[in-house]
C-alpha atoms as a PDB file:
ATOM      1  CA  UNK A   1     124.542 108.800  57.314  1.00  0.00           C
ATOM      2  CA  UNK A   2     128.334 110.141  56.275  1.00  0.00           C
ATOM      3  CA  UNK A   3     130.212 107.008  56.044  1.00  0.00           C
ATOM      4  CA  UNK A   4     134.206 107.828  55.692  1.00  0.00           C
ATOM      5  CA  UNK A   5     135.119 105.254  53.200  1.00  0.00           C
ATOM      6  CA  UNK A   6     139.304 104.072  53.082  1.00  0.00           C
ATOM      7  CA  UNK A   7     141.234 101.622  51.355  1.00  0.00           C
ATOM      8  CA  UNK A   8     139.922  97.737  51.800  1.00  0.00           C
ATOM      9  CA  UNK A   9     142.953  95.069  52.493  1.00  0.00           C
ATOM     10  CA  UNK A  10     142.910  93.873  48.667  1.00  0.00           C
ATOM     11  CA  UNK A  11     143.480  97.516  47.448  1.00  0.00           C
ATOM     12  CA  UNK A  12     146.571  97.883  49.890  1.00  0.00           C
ATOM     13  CA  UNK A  13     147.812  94.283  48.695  1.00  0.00           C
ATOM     14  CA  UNK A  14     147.208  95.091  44.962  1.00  0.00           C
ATOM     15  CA  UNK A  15     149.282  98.314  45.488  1.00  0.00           C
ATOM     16  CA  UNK A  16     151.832  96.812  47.165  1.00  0.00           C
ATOM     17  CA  UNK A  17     152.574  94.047  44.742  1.00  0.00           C
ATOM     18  CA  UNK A  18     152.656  96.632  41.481  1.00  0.00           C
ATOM     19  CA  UNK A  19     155.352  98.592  43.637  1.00  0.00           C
ATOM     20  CA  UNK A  20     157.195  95.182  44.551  1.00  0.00           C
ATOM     21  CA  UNK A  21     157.091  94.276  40.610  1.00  0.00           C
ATOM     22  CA  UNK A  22     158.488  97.733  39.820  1.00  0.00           C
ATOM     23  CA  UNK A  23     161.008  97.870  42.326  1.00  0.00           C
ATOM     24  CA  UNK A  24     162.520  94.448  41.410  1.00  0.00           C
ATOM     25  CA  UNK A  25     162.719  95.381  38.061  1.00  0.00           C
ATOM     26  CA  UNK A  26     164.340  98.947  38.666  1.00  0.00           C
ATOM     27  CA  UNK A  27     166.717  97.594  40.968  1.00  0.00           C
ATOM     28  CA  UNK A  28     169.187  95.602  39.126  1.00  0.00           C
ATOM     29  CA  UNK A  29     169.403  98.360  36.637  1.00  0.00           C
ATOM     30  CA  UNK A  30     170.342 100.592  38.991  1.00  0.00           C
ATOM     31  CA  UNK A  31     174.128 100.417  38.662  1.00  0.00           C
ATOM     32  CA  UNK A  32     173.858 100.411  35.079  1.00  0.00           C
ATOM     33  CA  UNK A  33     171.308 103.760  34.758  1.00  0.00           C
ATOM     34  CA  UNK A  34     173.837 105.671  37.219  1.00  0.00           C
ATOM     35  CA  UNK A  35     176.764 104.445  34.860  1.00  0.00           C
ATOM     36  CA  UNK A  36     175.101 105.510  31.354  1.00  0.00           C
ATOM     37  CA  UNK A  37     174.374 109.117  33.326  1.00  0.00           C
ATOM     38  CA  UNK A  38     178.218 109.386  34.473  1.00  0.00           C
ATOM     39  CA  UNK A  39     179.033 108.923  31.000  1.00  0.00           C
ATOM     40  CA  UNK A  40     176.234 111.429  29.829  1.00  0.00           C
ATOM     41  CA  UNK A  41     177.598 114.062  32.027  1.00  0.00           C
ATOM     42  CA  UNK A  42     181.310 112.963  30.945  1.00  0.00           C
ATOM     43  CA  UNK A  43     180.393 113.023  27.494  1.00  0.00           C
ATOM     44  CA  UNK A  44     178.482 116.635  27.798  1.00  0.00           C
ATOM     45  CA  UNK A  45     181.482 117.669  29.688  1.00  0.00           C
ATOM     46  CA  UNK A  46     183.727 117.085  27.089  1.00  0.00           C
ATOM     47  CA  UNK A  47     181.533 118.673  24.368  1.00  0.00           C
ATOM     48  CA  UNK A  48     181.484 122.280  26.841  1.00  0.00           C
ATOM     49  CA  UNK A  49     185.774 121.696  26.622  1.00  0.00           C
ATOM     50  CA  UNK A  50     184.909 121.382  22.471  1.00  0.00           C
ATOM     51  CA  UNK A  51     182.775 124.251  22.446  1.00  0.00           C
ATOM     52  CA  UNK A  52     184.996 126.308  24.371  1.00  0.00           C
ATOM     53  CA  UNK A  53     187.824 125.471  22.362  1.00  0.00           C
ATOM     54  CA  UNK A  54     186.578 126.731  18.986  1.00  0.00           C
ATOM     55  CA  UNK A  55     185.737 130.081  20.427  1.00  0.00           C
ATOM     56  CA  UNK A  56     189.226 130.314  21.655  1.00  0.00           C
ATOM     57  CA  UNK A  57     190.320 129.550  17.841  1.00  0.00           C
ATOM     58  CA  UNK A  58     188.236 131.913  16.815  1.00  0.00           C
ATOM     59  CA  UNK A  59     189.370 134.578  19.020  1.00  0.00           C
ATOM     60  CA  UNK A  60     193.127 133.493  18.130  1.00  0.00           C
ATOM     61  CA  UNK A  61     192.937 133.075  14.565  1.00  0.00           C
ATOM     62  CA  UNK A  62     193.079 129.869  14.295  1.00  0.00           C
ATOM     63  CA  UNK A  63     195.586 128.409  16.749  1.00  0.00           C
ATOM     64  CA  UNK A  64     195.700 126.084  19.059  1.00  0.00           C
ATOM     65  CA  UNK A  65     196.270 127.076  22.644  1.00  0.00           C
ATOM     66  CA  UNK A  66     200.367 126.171  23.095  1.00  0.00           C
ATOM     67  CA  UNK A  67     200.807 124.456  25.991  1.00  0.00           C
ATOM     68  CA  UNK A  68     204.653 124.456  27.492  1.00  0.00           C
ATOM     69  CA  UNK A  69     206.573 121.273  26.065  1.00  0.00           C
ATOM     70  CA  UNK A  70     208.562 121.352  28.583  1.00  0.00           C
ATOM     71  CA  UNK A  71     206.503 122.139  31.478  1.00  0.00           C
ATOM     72  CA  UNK A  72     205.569 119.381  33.974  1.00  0.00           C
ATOM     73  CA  UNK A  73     202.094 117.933  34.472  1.00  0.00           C
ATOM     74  CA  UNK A  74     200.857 120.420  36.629  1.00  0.00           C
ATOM     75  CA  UNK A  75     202.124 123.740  34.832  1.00  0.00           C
ATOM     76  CA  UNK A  76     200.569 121.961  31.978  1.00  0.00           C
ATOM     77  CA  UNK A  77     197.492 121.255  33.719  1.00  0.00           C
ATOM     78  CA  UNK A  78     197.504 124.869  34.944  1.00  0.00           C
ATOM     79  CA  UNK A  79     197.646 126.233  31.297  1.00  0.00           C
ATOM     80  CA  UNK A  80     194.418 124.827  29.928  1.00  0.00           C
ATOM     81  CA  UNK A  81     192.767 125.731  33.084  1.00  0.00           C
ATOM     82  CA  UNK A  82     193.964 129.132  32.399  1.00  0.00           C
ATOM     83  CA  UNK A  83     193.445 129.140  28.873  1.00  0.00           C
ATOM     84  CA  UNK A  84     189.613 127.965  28.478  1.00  0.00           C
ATOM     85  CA  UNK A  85     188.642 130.147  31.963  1.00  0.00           C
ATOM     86  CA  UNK A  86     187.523 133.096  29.855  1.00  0.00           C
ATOM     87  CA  UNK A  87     185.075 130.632  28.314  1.00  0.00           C
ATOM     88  CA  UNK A  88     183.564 129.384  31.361  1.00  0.00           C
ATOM     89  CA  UNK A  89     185.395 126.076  31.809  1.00  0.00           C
ATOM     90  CA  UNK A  90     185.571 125.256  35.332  1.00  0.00           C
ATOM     91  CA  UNK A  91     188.376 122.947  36.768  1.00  0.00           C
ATOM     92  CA  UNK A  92     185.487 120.544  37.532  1.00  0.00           C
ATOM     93  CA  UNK A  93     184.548 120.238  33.707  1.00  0.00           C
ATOM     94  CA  UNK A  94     187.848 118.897  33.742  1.00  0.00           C
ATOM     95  CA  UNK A  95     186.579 115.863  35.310  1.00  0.00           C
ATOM     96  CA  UNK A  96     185.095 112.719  34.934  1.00  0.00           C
ATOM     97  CA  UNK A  97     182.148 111.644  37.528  1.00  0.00           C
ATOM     98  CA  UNK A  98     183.081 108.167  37.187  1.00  0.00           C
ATOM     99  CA  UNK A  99     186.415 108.366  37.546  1.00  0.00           C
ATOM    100  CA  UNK A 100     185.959 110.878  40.499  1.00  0.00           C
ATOM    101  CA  UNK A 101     183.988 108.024  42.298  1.00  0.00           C
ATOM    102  CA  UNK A 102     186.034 105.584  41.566  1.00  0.00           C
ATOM    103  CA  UNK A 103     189.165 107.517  42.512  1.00  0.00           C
ATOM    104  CA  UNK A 104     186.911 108.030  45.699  1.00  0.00           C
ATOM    105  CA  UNK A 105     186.082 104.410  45.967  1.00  0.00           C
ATOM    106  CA  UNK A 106     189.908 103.148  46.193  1.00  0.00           C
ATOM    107  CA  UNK A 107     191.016 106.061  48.487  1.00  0.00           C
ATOM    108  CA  UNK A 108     193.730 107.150  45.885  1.00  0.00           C
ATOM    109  CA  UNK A 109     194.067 110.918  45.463  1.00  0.00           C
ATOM    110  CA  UNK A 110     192.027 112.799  42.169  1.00  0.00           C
ATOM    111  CA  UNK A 111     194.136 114.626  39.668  1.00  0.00           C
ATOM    112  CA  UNK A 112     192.954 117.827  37.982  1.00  0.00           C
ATOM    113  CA  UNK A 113     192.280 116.754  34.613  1.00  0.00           C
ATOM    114  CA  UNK A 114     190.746 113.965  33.501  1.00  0.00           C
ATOM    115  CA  UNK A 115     190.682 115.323  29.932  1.00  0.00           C
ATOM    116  CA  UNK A 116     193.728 115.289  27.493  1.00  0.00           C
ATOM    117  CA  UNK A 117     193.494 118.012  25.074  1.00  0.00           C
ATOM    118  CA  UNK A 118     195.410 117.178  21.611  1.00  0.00           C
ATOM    119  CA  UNK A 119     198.793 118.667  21.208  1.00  0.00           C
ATOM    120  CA  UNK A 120     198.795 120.691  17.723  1.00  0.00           C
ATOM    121  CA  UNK A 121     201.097 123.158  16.626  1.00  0.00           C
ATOM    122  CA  UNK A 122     200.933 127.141  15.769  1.00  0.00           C
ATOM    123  CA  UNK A 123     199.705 126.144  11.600  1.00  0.00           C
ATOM    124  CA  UNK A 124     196.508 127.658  11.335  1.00  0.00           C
ATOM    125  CA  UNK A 125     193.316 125.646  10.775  1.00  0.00           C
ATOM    126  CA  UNK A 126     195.323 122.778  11.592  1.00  0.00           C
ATOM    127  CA  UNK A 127     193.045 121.664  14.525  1.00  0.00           C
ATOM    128  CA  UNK A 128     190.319 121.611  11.883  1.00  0.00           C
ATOM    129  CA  UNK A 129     192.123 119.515   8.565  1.00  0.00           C
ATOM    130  CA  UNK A 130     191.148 116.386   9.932  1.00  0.00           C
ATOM    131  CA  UNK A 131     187.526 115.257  11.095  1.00  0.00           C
ATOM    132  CA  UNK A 132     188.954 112.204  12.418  1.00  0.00           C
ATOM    133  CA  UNK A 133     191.607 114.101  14.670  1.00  0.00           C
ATOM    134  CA  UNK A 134     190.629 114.323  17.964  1.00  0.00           C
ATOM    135  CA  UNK A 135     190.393 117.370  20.127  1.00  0.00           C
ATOM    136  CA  UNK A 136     189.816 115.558  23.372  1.00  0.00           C
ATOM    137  CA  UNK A 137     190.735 111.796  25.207  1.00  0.00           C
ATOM    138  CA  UNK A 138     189.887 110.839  28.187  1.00  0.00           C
ATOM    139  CA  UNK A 139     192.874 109.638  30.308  1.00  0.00           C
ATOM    140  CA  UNK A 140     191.144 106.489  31.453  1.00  0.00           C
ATOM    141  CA  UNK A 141     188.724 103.690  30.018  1.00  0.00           C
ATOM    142  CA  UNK A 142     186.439 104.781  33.007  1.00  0.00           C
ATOM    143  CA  UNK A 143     182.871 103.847  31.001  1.00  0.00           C
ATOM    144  CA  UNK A 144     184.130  99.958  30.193  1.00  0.00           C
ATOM    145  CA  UNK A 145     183.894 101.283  26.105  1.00  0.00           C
ATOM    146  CA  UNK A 146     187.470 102.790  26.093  1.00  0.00           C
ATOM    147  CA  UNK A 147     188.379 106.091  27.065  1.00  0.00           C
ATOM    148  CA  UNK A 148     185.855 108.683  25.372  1.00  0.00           C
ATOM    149  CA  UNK A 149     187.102 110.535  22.601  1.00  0.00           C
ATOM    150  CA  UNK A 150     185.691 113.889  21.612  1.00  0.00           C
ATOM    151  CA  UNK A 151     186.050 115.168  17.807  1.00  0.00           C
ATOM    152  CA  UNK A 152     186.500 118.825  16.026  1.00  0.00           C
ATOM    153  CA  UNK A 153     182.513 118.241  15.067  1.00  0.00           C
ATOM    154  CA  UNK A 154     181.248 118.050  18.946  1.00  0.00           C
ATOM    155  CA  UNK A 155     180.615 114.060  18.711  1.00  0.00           C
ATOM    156  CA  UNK A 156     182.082 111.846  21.004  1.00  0.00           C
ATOM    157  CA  UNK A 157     182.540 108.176  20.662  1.00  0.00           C
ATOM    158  CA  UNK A 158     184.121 105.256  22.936  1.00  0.00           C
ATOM    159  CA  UNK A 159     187.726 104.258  21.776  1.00  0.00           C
ATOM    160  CA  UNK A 160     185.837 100.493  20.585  1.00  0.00           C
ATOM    161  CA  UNK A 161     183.126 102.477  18.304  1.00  0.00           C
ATOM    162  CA  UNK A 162     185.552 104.594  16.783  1.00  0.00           C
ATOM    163  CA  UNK A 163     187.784 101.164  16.141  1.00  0.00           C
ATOM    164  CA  UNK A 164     184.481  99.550  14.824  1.00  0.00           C
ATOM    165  CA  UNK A 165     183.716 102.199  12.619  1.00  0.00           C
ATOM    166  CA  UNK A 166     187.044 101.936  10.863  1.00  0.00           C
ATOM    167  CA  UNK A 167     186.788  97.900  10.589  1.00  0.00           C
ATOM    168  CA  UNK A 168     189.489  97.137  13.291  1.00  0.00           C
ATOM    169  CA  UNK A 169     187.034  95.474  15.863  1.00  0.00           C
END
């Protein structure tokens, strides 16, 4: 006789009450695992700006892209779009996912960048003298850390962590 054998109750109710467990415990870290991925993304966006910017001093010997002093936010915003485009920087690697969302969130319209490249001058090498001087900040403490700041070696740290590392905090 070919008996078709399926799950009894107790199986179904075991199964159910593992999934239960997990999903209780996955649920309250929810917010916080979409958070530390924002800032991964934010963080790896920042390090394809980095990247992007040393080719462009090495294909300029050594200088930093000028942008216009006197320019207003937007021409300004326009240059570095312009500038890192050969090195396939998007205006969307310009931007944040947290602070997209939470620009989304409050209704309030995005801007372009959410990046501030440092302001240097035409010396050579002088966007590489300093470790400590950064090449990147991000225009907002979007991660609850401090606005992410991205250095001439690739790394980037919180605002705090760089303040704790010097003894400040």
């Amino acid at each position: 006789m070919n008996r078709v054998r399926g799950f009894s109750l107790l199986e179904i109710i075991a199964v159910l009450a593992i999934v239960s467990i997990l999903m209780m415990l996955i649920v309250p870290n929810y917010s916080r695992l979409i958070g530390a991925a924002q800032e991964a993304i934010c963080a790896g966006n920042m390090r394809q700006i980095r990247v992007a910017l040393g080719q462009y001093l090495q294909d300029h010997q050594n200088i930093w892209p000028q942008a216009p002093l006197d320019g207003s936010e937007q021409e300004i915003q326009q240059f570095w779009f312009a500038a890192l485009k050969p090195y396939d920087i998007s205006e969307r690697t310009w931007k944040c996912p947290t602070i997209r969302a939470k620009m989304r969130e409050q209704e309030l319209q995005d801007v372009p960048m959410h990046y501030a490249p440092t302001a240097f001058d035409a010396t050579p090498d002088i966007a590489n003298r300093w470790a400590t001087q950064p090449w990147l900040i991000e225009v907002a403490d979007a991660h609850g850390k401090g606005p992410l700041i991205c250095f001439p070696d690739g790394s980037v740290k919180s605002f705090f962590k760089v303040l704790a590392e010097q003894g400040q905090r």
